[in-house]
C-alpha atoms as a PDB file:
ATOM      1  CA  UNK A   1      38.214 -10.625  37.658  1.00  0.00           C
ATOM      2  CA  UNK A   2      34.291 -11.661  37.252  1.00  0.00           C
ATOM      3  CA  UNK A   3      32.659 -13.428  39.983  1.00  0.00           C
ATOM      4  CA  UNK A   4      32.450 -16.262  38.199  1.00  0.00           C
ATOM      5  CA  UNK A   5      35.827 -16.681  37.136  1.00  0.00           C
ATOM      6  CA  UNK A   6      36.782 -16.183  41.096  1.00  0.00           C
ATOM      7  CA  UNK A   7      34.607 -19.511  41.830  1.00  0.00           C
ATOM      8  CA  UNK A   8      36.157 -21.083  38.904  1.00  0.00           C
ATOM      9  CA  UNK A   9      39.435 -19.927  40.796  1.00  0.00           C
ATOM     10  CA  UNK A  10      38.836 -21.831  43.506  1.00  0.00           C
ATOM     11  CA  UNK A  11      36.911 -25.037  42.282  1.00  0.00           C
ATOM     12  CA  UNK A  12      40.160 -25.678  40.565  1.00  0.00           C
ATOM     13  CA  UNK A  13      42.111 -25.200  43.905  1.00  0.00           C
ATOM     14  CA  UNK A  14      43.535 -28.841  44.473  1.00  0.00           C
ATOM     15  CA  UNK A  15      41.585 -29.644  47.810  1.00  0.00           C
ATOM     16  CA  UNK A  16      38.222 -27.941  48.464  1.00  0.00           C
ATOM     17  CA  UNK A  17      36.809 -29.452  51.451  1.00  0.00           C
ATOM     18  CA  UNK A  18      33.460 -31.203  50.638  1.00  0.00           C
ATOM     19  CA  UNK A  19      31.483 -28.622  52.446  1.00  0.00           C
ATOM     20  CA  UNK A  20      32.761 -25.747  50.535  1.00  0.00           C
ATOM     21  CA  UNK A  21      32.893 -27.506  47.432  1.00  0.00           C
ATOM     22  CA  UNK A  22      29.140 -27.858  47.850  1.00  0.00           C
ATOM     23  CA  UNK A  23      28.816 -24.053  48.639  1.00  0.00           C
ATOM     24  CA  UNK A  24      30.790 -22.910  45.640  1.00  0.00           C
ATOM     25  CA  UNK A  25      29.140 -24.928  42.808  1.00  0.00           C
ATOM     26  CA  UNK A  26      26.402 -23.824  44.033  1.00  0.00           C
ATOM     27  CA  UNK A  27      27.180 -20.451  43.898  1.00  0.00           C
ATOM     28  CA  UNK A  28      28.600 -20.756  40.453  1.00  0.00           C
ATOM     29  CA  UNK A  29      25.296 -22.013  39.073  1.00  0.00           C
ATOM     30  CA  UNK A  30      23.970 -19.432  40.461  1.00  0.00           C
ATOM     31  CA  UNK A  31      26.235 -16.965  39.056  1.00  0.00           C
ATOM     32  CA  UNK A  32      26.593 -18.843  35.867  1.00  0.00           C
ATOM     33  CA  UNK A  33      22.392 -18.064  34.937  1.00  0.00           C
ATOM     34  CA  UNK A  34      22.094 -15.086  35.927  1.00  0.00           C
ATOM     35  CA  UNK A  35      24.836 -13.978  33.601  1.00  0.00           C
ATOM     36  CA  UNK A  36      23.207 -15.844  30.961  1.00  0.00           C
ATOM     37  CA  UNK A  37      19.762 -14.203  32.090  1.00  0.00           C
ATOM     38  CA  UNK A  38      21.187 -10.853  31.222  1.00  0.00           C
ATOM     39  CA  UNK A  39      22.856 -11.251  28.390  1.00  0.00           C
ATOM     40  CA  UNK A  40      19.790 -12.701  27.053  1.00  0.00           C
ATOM     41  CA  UNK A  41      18.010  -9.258  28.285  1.00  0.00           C
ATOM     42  CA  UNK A  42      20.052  -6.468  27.129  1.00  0.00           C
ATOM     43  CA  UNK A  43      22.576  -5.797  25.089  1.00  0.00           C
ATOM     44  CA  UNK A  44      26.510  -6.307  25.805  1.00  0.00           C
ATOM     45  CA  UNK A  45      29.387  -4.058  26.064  1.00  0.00           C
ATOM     46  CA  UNK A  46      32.282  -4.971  24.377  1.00  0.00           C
ATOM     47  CA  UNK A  47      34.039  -6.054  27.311  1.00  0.00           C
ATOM     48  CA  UNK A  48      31.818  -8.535  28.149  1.00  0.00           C
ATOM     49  CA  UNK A  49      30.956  -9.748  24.840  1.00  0.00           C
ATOM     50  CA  UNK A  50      34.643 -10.564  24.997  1.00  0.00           C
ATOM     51  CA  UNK A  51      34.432 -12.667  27.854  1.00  0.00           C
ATOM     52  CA  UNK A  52      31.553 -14.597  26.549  1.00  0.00           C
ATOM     53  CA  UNK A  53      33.500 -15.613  23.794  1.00  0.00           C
ATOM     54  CA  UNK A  54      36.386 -17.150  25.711  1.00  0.00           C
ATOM     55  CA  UNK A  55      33.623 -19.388  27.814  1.00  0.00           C
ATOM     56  CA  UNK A  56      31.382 -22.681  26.945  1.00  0.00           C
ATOM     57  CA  UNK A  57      29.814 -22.964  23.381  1.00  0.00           C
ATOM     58  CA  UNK A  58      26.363 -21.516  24.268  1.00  0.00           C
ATOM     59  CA  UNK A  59      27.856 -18.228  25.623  1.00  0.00           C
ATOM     60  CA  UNK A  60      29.927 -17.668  22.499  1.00  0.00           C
ATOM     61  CA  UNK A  61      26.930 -17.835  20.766  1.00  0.00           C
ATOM     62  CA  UNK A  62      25.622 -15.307  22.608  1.00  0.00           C
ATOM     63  CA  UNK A  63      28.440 -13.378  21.822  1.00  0.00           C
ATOM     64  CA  UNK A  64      27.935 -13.825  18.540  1.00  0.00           C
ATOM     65  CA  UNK A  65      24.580 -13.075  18.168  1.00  0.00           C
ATOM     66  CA  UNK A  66      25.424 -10.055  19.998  1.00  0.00           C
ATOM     67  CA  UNK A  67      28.045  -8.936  17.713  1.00  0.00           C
ATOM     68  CA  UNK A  68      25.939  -9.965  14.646  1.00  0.00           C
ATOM     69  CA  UNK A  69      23.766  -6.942  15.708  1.00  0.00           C
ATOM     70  CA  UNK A  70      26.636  -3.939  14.756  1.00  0.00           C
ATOM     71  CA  UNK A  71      28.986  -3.385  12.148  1.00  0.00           C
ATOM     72  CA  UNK A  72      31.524  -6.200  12.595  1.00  0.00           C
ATOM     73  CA  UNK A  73      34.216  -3.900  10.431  1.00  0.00           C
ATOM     74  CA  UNK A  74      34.501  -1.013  14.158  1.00  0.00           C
ATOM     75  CA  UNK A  75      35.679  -4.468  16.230  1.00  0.00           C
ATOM     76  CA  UNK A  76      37.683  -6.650  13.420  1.00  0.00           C
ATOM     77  CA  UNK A  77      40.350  -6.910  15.618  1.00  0.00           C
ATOM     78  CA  UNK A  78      38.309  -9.135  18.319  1.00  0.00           C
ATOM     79  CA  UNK A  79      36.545 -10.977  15.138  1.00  0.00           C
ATOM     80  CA  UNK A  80      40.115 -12.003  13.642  1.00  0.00           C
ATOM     81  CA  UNK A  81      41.436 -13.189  17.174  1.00  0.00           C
ATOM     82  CA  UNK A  82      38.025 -15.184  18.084  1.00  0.00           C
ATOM     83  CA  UNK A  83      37.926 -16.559  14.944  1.00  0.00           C
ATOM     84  CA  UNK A  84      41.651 -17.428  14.882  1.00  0.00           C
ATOM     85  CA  UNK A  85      41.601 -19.895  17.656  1.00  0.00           C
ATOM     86  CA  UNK A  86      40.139 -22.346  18.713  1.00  0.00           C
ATOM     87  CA  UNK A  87      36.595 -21.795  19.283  1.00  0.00           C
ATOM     88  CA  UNK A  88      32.806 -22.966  19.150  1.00  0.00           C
ATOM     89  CA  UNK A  89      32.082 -24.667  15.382  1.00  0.00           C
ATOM     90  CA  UNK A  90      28.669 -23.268  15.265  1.00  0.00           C
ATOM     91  CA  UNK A  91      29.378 -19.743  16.802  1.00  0.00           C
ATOM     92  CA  UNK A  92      32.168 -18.962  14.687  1.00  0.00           C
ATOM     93  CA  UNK A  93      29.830 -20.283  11.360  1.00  0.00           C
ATOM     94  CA  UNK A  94      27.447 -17.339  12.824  1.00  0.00           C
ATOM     95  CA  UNK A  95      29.846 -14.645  12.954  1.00  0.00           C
ATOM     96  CA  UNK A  96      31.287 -15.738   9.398  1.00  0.00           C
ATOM     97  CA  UNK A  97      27.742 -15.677   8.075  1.00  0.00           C
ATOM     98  CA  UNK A  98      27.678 -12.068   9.391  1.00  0.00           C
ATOM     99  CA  UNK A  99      31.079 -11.218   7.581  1.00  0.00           C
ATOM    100  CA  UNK A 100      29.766 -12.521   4.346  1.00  0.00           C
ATOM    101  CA  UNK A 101      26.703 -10.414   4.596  1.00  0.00           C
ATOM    102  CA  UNK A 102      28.366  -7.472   5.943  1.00  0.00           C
ATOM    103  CA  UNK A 103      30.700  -7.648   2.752  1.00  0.00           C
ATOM    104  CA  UNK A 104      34.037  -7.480   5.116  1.00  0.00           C
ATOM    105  CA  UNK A 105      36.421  -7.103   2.813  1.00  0.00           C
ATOM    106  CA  UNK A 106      39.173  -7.982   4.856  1.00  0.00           C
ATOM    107  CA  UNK A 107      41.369 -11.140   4.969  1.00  0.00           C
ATOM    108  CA  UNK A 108      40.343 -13.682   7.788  1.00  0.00           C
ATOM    109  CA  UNK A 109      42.012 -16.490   9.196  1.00  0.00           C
ATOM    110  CA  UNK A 110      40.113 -19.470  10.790  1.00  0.00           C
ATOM    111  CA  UNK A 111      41.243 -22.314  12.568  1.00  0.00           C
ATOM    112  CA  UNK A 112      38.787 -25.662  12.859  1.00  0.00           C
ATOM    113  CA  UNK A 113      39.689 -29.108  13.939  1.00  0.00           C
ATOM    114  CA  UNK A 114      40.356 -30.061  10.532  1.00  0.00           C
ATOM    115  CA  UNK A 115      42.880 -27.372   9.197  1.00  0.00           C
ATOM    116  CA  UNK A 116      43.465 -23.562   8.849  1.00  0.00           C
ATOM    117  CA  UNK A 117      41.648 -21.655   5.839  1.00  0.00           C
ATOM    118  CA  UNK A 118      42.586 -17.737   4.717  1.00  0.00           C
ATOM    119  CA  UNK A 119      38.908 -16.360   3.098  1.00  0.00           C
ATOM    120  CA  UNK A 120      37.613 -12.622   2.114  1.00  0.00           C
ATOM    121  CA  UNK A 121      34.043 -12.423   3.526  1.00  0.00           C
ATOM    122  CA  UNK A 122      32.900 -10.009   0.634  1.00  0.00           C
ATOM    123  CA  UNK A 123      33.661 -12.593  -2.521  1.00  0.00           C
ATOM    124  CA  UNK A 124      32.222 -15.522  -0.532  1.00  0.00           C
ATOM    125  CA  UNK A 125      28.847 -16.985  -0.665  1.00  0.00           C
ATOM    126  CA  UNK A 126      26.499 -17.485   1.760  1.00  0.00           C
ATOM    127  CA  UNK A 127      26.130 -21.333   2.576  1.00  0.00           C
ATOM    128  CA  UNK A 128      22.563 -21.479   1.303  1.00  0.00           C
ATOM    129  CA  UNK A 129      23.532 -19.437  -1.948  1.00  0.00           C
ATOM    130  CA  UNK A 130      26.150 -22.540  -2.999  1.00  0.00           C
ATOM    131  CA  UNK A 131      25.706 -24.603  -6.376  1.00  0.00           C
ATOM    132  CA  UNK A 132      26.469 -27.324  -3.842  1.00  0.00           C
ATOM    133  CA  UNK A 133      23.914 -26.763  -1.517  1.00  0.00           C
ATOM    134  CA  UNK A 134      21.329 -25.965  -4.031  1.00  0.00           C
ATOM    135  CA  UNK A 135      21.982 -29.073  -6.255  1.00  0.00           C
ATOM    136  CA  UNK A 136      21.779 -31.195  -3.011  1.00  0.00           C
ATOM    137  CA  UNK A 137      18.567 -29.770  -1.995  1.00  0.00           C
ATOM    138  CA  UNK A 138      16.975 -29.733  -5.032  1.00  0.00           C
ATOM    139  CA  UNK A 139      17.746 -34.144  -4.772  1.00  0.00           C
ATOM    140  CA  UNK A 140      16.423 -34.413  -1.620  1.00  0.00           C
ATOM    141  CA  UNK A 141      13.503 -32.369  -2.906  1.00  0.00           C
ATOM    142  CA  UNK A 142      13.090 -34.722  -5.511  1.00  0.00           C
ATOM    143  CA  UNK A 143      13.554 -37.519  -3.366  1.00  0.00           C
ATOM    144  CA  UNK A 144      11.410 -37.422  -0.387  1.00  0.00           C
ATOM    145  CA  UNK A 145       9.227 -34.291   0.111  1.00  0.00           C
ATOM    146  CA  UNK A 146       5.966 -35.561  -1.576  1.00  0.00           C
ATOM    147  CA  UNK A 147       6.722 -39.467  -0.433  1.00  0.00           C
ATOM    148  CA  UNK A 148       7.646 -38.866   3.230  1.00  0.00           C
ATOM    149  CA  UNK A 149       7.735 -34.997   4.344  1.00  0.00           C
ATOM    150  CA  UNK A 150       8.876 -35.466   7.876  1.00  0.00           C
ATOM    151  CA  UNK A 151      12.461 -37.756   6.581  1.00  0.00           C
ATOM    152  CA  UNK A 152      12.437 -35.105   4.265  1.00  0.00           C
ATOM    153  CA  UNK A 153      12.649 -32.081   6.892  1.00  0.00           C
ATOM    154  CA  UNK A 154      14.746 -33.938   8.738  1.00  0.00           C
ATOM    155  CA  UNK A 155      17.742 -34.244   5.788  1.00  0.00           C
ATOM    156  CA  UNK A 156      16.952 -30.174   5.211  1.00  0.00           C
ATOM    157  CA  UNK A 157      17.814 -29.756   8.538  1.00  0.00           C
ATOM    158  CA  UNK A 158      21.308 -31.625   8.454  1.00  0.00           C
ATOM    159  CA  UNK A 159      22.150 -30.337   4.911  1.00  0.00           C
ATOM    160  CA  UNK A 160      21.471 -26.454   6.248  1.00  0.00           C
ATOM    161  CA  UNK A 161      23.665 -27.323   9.465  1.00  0.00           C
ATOM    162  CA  UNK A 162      26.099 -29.071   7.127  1.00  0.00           C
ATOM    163  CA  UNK A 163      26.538 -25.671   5.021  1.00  0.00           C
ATOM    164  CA  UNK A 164      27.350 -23.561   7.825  1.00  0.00           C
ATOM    165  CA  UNK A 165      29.746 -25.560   9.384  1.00  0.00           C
ATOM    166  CA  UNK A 166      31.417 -26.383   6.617  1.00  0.00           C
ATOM    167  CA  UNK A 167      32.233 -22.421   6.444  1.00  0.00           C
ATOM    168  CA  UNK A 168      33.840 -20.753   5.137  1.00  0.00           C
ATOM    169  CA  UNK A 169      34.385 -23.239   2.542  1.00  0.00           C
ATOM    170  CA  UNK A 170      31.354 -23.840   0.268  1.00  0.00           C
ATOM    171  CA  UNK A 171      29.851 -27.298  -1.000  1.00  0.00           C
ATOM    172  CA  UNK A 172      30.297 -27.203  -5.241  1.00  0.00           C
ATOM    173  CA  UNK A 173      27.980 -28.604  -7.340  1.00  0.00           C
ATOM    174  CA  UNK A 174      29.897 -31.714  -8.599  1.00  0.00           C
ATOM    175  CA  UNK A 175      29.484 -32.623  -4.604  1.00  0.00           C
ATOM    176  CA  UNK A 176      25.860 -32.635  -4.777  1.00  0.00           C
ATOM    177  CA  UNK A 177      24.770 -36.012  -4.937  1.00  0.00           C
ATOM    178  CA  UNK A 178      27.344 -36.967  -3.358  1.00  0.00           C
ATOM    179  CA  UNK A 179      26.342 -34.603  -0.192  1.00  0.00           C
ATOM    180  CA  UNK A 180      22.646 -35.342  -0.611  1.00  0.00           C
ATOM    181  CA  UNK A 181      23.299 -39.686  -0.542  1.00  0.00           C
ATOM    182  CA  UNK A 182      25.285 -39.165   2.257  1.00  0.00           C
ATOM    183  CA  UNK A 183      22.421 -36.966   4.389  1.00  0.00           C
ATOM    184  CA  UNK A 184      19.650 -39.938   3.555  1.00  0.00           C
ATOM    185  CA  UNK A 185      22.238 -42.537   4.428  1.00  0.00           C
ATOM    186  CA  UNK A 186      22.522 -40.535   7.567  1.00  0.00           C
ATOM    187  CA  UNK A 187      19.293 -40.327   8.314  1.00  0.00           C
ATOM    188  CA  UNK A 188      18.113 -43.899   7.182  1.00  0.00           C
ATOM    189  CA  UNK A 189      20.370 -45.027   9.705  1.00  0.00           C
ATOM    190  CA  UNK A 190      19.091 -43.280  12.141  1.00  0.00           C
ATOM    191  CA  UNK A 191      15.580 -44.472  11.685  1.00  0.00           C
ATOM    192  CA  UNK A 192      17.375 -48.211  11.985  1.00  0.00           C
ATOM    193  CA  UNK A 193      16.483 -48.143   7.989  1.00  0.00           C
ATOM    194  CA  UNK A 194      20.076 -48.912   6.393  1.00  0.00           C
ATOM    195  CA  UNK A 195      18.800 -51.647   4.413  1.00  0.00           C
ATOM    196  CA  UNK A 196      15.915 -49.404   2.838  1.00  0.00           C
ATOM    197  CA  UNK A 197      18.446 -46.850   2.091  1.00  0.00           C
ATOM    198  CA  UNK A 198      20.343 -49.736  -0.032  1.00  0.00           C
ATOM    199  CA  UNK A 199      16.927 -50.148  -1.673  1.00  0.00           C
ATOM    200  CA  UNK A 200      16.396 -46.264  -2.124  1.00  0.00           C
ATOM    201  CA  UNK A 201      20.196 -46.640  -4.152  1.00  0.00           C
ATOM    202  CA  UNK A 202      19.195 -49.161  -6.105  1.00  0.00           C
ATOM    203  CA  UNK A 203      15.944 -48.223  -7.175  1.00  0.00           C
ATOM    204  CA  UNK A 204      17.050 -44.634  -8.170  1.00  0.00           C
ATOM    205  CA  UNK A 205      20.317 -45.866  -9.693  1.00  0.00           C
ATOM    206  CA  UNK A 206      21.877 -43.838  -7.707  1.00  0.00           C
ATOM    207  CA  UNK A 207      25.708 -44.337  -7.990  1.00  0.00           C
ATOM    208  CA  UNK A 208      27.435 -42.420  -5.604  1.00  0.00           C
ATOM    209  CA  UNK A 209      31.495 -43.206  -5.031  1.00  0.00           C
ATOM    210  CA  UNK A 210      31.559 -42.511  -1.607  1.00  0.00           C
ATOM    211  CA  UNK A 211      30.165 -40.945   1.275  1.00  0.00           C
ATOM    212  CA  UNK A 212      31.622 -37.693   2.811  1.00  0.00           C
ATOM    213  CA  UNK A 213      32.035 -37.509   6.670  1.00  0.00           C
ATOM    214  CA  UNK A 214      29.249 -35.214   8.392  1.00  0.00           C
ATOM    215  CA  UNK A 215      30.476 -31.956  10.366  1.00  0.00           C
ATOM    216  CA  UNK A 216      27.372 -32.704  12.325  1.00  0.00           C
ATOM    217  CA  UNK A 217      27.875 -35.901  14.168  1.00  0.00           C
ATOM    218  CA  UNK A 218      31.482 -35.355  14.295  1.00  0.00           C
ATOM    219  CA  UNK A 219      31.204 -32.088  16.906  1.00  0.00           C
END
């Protein structure tokens, strides 16, 4: 057992006395960055790249980033269990990324809040390479990068996010309006804008059905 899953051991203990209570968060602070120090410094063993993945969100992407770096087919065993389960949204997009570029020709199962989806890395495209994605960005190209460059960066930056986590299901191209209205509804709203958004609709005679529920705001 790791040091730090010893402390964990005993912060869950049902009493800790104040005193000690105070010594052992401490020390699992502590323990907790300078893991995160090295595995920011060097690169991770197996073992422990396993261990990451079974901890908070920003260690599994460590993980991941760390098993981005070799061939993903010599450990498909731990990618098919991680990816299986329940796990971090936006590390397991990562890793799929990977498998898609890797060609993985395998069979993988993944599990997200929302259901359970069977895919083959090797015949599935990259998030950025979708009709969907591409139709969508090309609108909000059209849109708002020579009127207002900054909005416009900012609904890049949810549709890109929007395309990985969507993984490993892709966006088609009949949903491209559809995604791109509901990014600049988004981030109208944001902005406190929602009644210039209902101008931007009407003015582009934009008719869009409904809006689709963002992955982003919903993690």
């Amino acid at each position: 057992m790791s040091a730090l899953k010893m402390i964990q051991s005993e912060l869950d203990m049902p009493y800790v006395p104040k005193e000690i209570l105070e010594t052992l968060q401490s020390a699992y602070k502590e323990c907790d960055t300078k893991i995160k120090e090295s595995i920011r410094s060097r690169v991770l063993s197996i073992e422990e790249i396993e261990e990451a993945l079974q901890q908070d969100e920003e260690h599994q992407i460590m993980a991941v980033n760390a098993l981005n770096k070799i061939n993903l087919r010599d450990e498909i065993d731990l990618v098919k269990n991680y990816l299986s389960k329940s796990h971090s949204q936006m590390a397991g997009s990562l890793l799929m990324e990977s498998l898609i570029q890797q060609q993985i020709s395998e069979e993988i199962t993944v599990v997200t809040k929302e259901n359970e989806v069977t895919f083959i890395p090797r015949y599935t495209e990259l998030p950025y390479e979708s009709d969907g994605f591409k139709g969508a960005s090309s609108y909000l190209e059209n849109w708002f990068e020579s009127q207002d460059p900054g909005f416009y960066q900012l609904c890049m930056q949810i549709l890109i996010q929007e395309a990985y986590l969507a993984l490993p299901i892709n966006f088609e191209e009949d949903e491209s309006l559809i995604l791109a209205c509901t990014i600049a509804r988004y981030v109208f709203k944001c902005m406190d804008k929602e009644d210039e958004f209902e101008q931007f609709i009407t003015e582009k005679d934009l008719n869009c059905p409904f809006y689709m529920d963002l992955k982003c705001i919903l993690l």
